[in-house]
N, C-alpha and C. Protein backbone atom coordinates (compact mmCIF):
# COMPACT_ATOMS: atom_id res chain seq x y z
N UNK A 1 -34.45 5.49 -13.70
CA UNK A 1 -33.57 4.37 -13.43
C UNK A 1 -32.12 4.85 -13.24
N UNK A 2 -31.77 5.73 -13.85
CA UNK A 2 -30.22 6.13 -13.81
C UNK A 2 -30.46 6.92 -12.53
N UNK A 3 -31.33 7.61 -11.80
CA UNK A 3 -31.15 8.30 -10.77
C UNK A 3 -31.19 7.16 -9.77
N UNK A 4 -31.86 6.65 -10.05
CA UNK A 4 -31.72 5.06 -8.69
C UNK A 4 -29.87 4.77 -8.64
N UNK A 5 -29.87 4.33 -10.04
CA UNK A 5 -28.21 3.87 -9.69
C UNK A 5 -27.29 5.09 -9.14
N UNK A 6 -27.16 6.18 -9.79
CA UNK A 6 -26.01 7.30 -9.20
C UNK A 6 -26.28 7.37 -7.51
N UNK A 7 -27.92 7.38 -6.97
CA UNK A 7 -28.12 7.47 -5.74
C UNK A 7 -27.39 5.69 -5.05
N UNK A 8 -27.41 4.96 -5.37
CA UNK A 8 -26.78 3.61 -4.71
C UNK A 8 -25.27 3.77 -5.10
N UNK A 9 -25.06 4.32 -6.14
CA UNK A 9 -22.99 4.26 -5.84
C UNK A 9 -22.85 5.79 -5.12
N UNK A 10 -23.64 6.08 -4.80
CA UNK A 10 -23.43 7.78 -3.79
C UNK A 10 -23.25 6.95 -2.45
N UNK A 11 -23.99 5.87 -2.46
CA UNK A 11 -24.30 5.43 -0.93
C UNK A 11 -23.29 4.22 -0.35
N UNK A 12 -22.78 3.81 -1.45
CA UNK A 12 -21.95 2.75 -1.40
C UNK A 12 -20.38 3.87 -1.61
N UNK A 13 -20.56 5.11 -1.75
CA UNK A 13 -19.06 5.60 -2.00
C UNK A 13 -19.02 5.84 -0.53
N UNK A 14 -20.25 6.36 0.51
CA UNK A 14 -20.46 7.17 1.71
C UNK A 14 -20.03 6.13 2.65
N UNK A 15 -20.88 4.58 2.61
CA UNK A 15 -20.06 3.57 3.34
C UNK A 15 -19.32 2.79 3.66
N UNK A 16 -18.51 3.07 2.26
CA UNK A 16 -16.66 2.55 2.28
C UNK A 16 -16.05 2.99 3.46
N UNK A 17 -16.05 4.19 3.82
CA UNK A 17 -15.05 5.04 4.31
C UNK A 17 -15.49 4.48 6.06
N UNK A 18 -16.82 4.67 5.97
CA UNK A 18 -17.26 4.40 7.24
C UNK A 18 -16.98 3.09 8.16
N UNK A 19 -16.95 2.00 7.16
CA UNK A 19 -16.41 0.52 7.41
C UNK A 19 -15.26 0.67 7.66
N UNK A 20 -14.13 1.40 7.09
CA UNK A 20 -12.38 1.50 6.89
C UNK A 20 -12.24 1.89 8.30
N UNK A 21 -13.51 2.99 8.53
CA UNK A 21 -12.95 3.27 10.12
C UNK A 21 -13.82 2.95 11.22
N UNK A 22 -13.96 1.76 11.20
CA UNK A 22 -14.90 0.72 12.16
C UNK A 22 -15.92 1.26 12.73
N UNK A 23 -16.80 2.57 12.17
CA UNK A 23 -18.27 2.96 12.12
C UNK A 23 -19.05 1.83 11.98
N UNK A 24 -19.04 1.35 10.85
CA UNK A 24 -20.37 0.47 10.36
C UNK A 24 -20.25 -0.67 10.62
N UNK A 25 -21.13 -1.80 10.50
CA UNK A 25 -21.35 -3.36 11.03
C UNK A 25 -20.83 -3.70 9.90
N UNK A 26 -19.60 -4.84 10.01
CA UNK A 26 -19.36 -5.69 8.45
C UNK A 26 -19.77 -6.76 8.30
N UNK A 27 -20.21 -6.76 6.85
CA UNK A 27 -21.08 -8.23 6.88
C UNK A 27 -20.57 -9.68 7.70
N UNK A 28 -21.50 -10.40 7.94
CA UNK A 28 -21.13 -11.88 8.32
C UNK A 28 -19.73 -12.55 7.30
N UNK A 29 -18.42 -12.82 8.04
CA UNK A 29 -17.38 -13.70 6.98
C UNK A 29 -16.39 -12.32 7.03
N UNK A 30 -16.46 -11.37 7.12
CA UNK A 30 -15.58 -10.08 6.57
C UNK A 30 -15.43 -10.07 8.23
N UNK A 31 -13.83 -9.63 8.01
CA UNK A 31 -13.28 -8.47 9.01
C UNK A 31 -12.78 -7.55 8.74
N UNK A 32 -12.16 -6.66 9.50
CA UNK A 32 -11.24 -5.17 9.24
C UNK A 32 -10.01 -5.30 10.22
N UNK A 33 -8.45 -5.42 9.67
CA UNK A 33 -7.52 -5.71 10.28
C UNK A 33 -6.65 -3.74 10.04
N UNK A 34 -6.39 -3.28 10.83
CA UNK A 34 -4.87 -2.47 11.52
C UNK A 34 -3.58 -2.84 10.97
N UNK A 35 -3.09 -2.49 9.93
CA UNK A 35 -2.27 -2.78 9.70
C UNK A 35 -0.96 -1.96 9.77
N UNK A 36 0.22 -2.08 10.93
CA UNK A 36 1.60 -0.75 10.50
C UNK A 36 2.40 -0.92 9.61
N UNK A 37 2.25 0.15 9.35
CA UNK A 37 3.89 -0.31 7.60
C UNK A 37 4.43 0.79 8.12
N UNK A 38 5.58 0.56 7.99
CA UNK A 38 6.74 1.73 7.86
C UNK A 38 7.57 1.89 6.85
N UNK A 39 7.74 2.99 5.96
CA UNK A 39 8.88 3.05 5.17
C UNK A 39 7.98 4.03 4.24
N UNK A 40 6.16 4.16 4.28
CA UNK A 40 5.72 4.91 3.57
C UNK A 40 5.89 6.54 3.68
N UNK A 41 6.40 7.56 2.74
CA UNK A 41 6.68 8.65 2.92
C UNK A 41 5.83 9.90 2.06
N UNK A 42 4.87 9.10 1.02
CA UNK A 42 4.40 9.85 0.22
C UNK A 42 2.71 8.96 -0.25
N UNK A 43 1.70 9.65 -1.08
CA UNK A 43 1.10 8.76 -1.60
C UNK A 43 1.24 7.77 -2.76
N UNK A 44 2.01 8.31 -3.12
CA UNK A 44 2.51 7.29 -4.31
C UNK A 44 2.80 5.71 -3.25
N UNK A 45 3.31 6.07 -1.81
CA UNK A 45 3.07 4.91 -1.28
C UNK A 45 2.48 3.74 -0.58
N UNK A 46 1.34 4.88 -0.41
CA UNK A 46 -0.14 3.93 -0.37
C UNK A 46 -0.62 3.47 -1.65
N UNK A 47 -0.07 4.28 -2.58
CA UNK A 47 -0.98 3.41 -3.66
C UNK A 47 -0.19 2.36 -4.42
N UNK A 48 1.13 2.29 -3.84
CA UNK A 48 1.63 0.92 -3.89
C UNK A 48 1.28 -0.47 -2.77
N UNK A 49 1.00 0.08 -1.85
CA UNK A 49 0.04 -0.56 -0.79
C UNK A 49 -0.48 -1.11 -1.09
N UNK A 50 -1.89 -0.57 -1.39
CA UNK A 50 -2.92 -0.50 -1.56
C UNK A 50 -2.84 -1.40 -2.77
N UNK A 51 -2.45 -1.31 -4.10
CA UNK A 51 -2.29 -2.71 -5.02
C UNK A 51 -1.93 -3.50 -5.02
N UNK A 52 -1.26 -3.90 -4.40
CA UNK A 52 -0.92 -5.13 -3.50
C UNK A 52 -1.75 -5.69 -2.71
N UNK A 53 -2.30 -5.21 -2.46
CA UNK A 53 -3.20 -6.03 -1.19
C UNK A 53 -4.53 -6.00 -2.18
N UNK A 54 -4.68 -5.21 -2.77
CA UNK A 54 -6.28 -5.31 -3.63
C UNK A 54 -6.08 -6.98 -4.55
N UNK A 55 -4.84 -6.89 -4.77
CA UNK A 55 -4.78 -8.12 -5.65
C UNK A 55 -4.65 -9.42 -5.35
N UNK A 56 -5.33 -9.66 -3.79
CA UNK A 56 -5.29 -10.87 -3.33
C UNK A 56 -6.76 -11.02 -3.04
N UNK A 57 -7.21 -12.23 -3.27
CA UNK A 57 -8.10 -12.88 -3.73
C UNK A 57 -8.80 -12.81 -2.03
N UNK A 58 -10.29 -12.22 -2.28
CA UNK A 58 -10.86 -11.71 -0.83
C UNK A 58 -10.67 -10.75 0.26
N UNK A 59 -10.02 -9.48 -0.43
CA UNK A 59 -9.59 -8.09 -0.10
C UNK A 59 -10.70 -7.43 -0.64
N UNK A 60 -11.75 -6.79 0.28
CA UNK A 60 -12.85 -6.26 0.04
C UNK A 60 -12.44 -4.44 -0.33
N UNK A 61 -11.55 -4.16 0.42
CA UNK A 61 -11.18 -2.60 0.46
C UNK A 61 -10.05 -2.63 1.23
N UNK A 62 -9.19 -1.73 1.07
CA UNK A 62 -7.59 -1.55 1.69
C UNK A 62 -7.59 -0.15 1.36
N UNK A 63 -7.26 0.52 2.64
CA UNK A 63 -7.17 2.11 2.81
C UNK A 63 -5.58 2.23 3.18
N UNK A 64 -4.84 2.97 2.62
CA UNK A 64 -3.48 3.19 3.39
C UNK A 64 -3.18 4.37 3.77
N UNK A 65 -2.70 4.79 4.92
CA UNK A 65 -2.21 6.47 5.33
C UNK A 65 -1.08 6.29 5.83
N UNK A 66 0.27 7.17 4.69
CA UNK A 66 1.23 7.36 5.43
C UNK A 66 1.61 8.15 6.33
N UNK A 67 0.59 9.56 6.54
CA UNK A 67 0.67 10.23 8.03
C UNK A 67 0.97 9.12 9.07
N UNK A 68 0.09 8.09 9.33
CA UNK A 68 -0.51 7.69 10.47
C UNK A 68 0.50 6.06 10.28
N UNK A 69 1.32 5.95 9.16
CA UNK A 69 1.91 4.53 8.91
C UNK A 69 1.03 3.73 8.86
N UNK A 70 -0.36 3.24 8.52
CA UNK A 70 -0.78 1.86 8.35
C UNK A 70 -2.09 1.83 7.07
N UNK A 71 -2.16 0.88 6.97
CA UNK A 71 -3.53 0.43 6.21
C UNK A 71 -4.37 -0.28 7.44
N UNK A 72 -5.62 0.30 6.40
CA UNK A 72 -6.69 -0.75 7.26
C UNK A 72 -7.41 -1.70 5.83
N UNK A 73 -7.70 -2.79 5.88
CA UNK A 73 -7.95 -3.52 5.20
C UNK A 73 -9.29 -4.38 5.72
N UNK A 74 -9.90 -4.47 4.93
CA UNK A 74 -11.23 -5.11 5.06
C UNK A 74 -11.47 -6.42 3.90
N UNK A 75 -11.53 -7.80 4.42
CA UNK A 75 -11.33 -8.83 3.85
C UNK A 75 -12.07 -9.89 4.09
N UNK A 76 -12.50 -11.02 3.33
CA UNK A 76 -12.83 -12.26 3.83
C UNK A 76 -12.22 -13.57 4.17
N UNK A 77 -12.50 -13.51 5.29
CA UNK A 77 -11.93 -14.27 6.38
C UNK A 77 -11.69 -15.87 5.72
N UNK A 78 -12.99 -16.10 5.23
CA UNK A 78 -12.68 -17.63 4.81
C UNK A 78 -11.58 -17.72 2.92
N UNK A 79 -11.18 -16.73 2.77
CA UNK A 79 -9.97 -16.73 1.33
C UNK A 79 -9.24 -16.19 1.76
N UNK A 80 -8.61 -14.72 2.75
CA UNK A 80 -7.83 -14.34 3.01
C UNK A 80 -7.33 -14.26 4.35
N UNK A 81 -6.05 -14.40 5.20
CA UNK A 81 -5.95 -14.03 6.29
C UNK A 81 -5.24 -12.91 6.46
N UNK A 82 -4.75 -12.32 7.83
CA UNK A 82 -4.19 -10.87 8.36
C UNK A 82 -2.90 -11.56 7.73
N UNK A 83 -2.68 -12.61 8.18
CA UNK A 83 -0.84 -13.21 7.85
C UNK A 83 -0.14 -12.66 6.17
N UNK A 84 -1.37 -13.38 5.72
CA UNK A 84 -0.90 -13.19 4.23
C UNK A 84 -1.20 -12.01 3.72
N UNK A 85 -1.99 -10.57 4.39
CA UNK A 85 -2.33 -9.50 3.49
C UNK A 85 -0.72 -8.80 4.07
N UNK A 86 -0.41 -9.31 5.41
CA UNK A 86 0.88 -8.77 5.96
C UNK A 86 2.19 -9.41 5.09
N UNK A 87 2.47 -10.37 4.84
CA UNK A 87 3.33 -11.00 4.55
C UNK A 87 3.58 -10.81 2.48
N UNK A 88 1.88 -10.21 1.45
CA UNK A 88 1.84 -9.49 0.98
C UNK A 88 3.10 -8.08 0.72
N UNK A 89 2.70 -7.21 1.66
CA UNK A 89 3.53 -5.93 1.68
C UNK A 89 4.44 -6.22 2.15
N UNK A 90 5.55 -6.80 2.75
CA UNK A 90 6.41 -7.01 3.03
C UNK A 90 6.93 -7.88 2.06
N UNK A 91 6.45 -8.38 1.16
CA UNK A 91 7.53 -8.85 -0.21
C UNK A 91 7.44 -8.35 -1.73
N UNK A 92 5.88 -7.64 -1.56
CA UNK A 92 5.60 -7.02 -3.03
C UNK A 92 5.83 -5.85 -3.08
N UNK A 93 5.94 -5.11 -1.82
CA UNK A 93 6.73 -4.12 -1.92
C UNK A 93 7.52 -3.29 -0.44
N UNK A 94 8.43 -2.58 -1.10
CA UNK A 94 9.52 -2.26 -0.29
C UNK A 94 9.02 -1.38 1.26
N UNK A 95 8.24 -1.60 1.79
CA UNK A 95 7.75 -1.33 3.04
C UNK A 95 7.68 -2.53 3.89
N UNK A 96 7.72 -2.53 5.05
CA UNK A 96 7.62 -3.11 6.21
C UNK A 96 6.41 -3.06 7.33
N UNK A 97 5.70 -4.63 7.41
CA UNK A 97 4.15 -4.84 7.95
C UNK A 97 4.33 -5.90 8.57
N UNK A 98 3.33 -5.11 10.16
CA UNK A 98 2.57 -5.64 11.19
C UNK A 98 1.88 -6.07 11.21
N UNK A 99 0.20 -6.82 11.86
CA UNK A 99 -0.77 -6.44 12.03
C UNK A 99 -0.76 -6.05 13.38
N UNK A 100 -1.74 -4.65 13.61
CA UNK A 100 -2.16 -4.19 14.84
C UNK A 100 -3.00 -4.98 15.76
N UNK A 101 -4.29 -5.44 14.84
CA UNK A 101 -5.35 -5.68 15.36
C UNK A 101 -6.16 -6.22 14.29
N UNK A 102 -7.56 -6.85 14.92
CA UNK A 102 -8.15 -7.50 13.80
C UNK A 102 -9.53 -7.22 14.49
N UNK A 103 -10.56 -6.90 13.57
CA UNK A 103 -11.85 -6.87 14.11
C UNK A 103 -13.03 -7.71 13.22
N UNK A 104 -13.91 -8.21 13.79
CA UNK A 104 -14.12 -8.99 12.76
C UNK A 104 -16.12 -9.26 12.97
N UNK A 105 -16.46 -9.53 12.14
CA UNK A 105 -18.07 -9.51 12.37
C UNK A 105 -18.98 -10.84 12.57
């Protein structure tokens, strides 16, 4: 039984990443929005990002890269919108957000 579970969070760690970067099908209700921030310079500033946006109610996963300036965020559509995960980082914390794009299932 414990090898069943470590093998399902092995598989669920493998298709996070894959969803973040619009590989995989997202369930029915979920999309994946592009998001640019600017002002991030380090990781300490994705992972101010990134808690921010986890802490709104229907934020499935939020990836942030400050190489590349943006998060991608994966959410449900019917509790959360792109407006408010944007409008989020732009007041909870000291970075500045777009949305790019929105993809949705």
């Amino acid at each position: 039984m414990r090898k069943l579970a470590i093998l399902g969070l092995t598989l669920l760690f493998l298709a996070s990443p894959a969803i973040l970067a619009g590989e995989g099908e997202l369930p029915e209700g979920q999309a994946s929005a592009a998001i640019s921030i600017s002002g991030m310079t380090c990781g300490s500033c994705c992972m101010k990002v990134e808690t921010a946006v986890a802490k709104l109610d229907g934020v499935v996963e939020v990836k942030a890269d400050y190489e590349k300036n943006m998060a991608t965020v994966v959410y449900e559509t019917a509790k959360v919108d792109v407006a408010k995960i944007v409008n989020t980082i732009n007041t909870e914390t000291s970075f500045k957000a777009k949305a790019d794009d929105e993809k949705s299932s």
